[in-house]
Protein backbone atom coordinates (compact mmCIF):
# COMPACT_ATOMS: atom_id res chain seq x y z
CA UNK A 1 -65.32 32.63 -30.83
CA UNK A 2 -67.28 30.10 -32.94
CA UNK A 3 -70.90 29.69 -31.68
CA UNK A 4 -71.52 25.66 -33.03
CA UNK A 5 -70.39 22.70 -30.42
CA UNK A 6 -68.26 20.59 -31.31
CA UNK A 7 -67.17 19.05 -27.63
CA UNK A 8 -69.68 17.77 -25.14
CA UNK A 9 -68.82 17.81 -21.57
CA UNK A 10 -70.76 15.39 -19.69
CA UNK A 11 -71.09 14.91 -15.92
CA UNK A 12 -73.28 12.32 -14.00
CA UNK A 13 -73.93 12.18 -9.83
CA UNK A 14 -76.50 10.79 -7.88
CA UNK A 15 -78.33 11.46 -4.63
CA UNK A 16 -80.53 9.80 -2.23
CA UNK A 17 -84.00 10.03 -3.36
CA UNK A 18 -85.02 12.08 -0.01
CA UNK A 19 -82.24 14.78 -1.17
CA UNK A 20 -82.84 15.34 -4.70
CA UNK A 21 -84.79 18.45 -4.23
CA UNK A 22 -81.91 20.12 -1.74
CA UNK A 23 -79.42 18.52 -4.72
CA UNK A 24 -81.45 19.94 -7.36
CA UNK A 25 -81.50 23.70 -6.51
CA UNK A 26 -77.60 23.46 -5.35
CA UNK A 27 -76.50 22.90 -8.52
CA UNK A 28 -78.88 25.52 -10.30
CA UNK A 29 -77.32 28.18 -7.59
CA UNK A 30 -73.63 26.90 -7.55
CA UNK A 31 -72.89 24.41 -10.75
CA UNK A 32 -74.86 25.74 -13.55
CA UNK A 33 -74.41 29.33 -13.36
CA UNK A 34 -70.55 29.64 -14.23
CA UNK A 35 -70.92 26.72 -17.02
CA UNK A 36 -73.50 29.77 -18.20
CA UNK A 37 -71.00 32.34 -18.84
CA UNK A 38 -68.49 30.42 -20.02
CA UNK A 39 -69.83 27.54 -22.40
CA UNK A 40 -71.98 27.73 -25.48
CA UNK A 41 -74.81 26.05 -23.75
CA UNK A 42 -75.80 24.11 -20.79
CA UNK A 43 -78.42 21.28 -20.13
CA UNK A 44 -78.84 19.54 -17.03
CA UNK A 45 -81.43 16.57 -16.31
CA UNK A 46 -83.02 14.78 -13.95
CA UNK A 47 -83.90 10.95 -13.70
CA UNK A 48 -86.19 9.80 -10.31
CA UNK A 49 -85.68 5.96 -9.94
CA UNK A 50 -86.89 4.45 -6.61
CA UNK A 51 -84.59 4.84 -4.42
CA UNK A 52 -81.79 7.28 -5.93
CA UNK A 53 -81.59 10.24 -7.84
CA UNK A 54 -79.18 10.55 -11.03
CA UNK A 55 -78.33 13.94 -12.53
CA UNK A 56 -76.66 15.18 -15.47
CA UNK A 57 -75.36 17.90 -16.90
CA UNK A 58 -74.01 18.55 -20.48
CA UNK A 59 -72.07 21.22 -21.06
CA UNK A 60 -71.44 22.53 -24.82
CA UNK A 61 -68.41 23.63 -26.10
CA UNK A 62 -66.79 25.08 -29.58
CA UNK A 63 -63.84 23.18 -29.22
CA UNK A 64 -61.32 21.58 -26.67
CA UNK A 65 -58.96 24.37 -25.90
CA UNK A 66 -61.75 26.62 -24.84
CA UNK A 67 -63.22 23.81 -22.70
CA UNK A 68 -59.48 23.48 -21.41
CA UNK A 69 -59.25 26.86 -20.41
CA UNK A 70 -62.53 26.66 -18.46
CA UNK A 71 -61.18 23.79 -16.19
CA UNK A 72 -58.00 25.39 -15.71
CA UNK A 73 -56.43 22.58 -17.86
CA UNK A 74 -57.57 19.31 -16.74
CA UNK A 75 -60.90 19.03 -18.65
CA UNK A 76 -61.18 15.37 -18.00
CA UNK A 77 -60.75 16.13 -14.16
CA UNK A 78 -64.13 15.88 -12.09
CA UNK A 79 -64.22 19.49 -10.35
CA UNK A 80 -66.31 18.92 -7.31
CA UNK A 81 -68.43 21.87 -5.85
CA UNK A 82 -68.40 22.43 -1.69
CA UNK A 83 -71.40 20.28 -0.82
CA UNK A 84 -70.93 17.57 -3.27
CA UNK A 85 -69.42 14.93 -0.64
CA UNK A 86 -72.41 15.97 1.56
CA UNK A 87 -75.25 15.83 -0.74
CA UNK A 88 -74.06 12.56 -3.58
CA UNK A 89 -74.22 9.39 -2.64
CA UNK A 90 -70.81 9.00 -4.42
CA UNK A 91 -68.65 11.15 -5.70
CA UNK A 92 -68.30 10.85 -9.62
CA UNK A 93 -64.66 9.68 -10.63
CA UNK A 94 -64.96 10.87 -14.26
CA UNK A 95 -66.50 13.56 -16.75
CA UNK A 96 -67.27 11.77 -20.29
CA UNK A 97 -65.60 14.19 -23.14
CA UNK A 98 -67.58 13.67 -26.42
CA UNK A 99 -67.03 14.93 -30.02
CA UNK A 100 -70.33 15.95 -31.27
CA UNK A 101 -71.12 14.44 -34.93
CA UNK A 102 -74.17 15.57 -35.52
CA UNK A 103 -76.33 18.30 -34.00
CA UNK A 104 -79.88 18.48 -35.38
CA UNK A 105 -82.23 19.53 -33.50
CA UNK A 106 -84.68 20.80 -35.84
CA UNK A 107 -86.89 17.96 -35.69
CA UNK A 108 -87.32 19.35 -31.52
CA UNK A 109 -88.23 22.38 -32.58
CA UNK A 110 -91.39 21.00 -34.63
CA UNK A 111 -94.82 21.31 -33.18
């Protein structure tokens, strides 16, 4: 299996601000974990505005097929989890499939 990204999986939802936190460690217990064992790496953010809550989370793949396989064949599908209609304020209609072009991150790594 190659071990550099070349597809980026991106997935945005929002909550009410007053639910963030409840949002916040659902999706480290039930969305994050099998993205974990199956893609090459995983980020997921966090942005407070005033009244809402957006998340996102980026998921890192070798190539399309693999990322295919992982969502049963429908990679551009939005694969809900159980509590999403209770806990979003809208349920995301999309997932945003990028080709990575360049991938430095060395420049983070600097102290």
């Amino acid at each position: 299996m190659a071990t550099k990204p070349t597809i980026a999986r991106i997935w945005r939802g929002r909550t009410r601000k007053d639910g963030a936190d409840t949002y916040e460690r659902y999706v480290r217990a039930h969305g994050i974990p099998p993205l974990q064992k199956t893609a090459l790496g995983v980020q997921l953010f966090r942005e407070d505005r005033e009244h809402e809550t957006w998340f996102t989370t980026i998921s890192y793949w070798p190539d399309i097929e693999s990322m295919t396989a992982f969502t049963k064949g429908e990679p551009t599908k939005v694969h809900h989890l159980d509590r999403d209609a209770e806990l979003l304020i809208k349920l995301p209609e999309r997932i945003e499939i990028h080709r990575i072009l360049i991938d430095d991150r060395s420049s983070v790594a600097r102290e």
